[in-house]
C-alpha atoms as a PDB file:
ATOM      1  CA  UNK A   1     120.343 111.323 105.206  1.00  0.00           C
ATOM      2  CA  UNK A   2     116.875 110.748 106.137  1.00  0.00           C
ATOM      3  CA  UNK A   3     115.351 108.353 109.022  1.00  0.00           C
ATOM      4  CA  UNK A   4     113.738 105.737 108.821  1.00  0.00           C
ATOM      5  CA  UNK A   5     111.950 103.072 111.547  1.00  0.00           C
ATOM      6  CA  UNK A   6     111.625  99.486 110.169  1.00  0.00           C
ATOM      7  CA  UNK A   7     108.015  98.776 111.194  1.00  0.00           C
ATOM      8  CA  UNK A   8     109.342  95.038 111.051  1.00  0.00           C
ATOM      9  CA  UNK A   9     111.744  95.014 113.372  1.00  0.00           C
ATOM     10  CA  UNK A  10     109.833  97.590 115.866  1.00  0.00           C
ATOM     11  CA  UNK A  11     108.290  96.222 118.944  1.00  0.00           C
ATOM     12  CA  UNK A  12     107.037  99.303 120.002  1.00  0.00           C
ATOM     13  CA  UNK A  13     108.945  99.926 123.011  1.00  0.00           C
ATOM     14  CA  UNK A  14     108.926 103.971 122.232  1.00  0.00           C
ATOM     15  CA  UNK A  15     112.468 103.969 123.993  1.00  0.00           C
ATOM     16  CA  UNK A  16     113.187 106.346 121.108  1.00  0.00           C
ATOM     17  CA  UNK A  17     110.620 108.786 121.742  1.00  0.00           C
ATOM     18  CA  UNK A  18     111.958 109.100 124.907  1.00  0.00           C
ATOM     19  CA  UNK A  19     115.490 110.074 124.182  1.00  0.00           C
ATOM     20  CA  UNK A  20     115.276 111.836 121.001  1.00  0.00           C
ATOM     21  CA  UNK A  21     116.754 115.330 121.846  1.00  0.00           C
ATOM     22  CA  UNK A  22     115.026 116.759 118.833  1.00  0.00           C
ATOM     23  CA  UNK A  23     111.549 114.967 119.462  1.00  0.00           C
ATOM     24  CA  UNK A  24     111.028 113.773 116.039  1.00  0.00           C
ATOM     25  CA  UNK A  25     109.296 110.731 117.413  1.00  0.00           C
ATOM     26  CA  UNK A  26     105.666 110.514 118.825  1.00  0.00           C
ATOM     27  CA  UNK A  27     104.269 106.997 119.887  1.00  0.00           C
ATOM     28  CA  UNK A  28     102.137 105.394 117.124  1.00  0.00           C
ATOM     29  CA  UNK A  29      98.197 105.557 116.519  1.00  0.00           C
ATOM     30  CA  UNK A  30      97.853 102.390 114.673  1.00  0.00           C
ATOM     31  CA  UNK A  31      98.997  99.206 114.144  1.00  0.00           C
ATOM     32  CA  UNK A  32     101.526  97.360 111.940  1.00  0.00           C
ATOM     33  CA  UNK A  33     100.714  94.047 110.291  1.00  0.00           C
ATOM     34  CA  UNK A  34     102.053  92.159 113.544  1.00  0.00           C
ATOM     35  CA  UNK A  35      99.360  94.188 115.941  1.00  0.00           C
ATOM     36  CA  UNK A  36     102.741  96.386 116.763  1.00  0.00           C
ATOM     37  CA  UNK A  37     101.999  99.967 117.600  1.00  0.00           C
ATOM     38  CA  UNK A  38     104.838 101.471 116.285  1.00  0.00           C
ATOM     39  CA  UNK A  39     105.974 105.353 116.418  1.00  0.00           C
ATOM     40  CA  UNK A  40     105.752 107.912 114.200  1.00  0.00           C
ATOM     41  CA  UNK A  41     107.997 110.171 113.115  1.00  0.00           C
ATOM     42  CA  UNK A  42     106.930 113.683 113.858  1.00  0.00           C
ATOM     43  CA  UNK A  43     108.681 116.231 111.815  1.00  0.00           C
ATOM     44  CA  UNK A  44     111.558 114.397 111.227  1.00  0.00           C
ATOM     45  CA  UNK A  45     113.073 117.856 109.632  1.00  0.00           C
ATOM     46  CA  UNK A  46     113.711 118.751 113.550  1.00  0.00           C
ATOM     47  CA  UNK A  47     116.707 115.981 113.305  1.00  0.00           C
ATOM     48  CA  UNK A  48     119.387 118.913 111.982  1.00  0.00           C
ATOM     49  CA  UNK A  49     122.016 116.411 112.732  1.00  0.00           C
ATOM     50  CA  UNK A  50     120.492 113.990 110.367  1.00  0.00           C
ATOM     51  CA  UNK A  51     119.297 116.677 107.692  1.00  0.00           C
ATOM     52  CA  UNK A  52     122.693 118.598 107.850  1.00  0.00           C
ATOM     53  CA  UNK A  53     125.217 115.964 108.224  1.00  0.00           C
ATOM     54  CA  UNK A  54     126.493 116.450 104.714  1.00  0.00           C
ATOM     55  CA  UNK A  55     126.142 119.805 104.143  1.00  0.00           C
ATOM     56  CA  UNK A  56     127.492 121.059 107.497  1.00  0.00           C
ATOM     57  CA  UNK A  57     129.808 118.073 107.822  1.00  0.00           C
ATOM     58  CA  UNK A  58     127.711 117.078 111.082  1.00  0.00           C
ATOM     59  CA  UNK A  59     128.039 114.207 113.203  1.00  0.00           C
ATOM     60  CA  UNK A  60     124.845 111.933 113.497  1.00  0.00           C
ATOM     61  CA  UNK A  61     123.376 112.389 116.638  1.00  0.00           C
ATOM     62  CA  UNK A  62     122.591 108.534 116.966  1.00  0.00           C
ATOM     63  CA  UNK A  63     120.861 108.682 120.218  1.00  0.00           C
ATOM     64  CA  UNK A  64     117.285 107.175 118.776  1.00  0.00           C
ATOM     65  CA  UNK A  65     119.736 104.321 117.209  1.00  0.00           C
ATOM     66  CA  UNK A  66     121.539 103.140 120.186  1.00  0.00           C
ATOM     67  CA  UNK A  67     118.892 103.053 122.648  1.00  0.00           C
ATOM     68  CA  UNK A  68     116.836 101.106 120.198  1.00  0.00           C
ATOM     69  CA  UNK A  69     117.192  97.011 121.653  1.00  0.00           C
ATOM     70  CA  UNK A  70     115.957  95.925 118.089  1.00  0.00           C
ATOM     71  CA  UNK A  71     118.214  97.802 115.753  1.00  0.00           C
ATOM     72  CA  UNK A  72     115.100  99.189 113.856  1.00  0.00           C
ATOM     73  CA  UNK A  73     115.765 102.256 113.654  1.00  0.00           C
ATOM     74  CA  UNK A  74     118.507 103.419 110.842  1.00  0.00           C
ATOM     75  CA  UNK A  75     119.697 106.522 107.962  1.00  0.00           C
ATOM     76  CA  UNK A  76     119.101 106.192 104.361  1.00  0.00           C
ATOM     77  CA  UNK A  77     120.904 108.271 101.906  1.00  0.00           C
ATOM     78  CA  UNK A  78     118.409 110.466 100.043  1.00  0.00           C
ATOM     79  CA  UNK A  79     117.792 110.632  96.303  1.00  0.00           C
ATOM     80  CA  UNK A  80     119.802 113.314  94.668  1.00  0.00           C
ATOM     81  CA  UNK A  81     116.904 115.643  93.953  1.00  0.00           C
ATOM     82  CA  UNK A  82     114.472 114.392  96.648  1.00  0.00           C
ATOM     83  CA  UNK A  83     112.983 117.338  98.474  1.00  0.00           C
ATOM     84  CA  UNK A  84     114.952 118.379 101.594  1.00  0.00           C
ATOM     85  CA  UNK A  85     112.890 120.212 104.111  1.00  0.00           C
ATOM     86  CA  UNK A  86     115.081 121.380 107.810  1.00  0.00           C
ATOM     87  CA  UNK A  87     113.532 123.197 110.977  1.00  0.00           C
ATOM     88  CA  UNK A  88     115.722 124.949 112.839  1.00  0.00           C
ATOM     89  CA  UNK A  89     114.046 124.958 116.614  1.00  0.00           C
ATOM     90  CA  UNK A  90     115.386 127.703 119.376  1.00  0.00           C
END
């Protein structure tokens, strides 16, 4: 599973780079097509729960989801041979 923020549902809040546990999220540098700012995901690979659910059986963390008040921030499954990359941060 991989993250992903849909730049047009994102109104910038950066409620998400606030909560992430991981911080995989840094507030944007540039603007969307709607003068949004929206964030950027920084090292997303941080997000074990997300890069390890299927291998490890893990449960989504979810809290960058549920905090988010526009529902623009969801998983995609990955491509069976795309390139998995996964930090593990003590």
């Amino acid at each position: 599973m991989k993250l992903v923020i849909d730049e047009r549902r994102c109104k910038g809040c950066n409620l998400c780079t606030l909560v992430c546990p991981y911080k995989i999220f840094r507030p944007g540098s540039k603007a969307n097509r709607k003068g949004t700012i929206v964030p950027e995901l920084d090292r997303p690979e941080r997000c074990a729960n997300c890069r390890l659910q299927k291998l490890y059986g893990r449960t989504l963390c979810g809290t960058c989801q549920m905090i988010c008040p526009d529902q623009a921030i969801s998983w995609e499954e990955e491509e069976a041979y795309e390139p998995q990359k996964v930090a593990i941060e003590y």
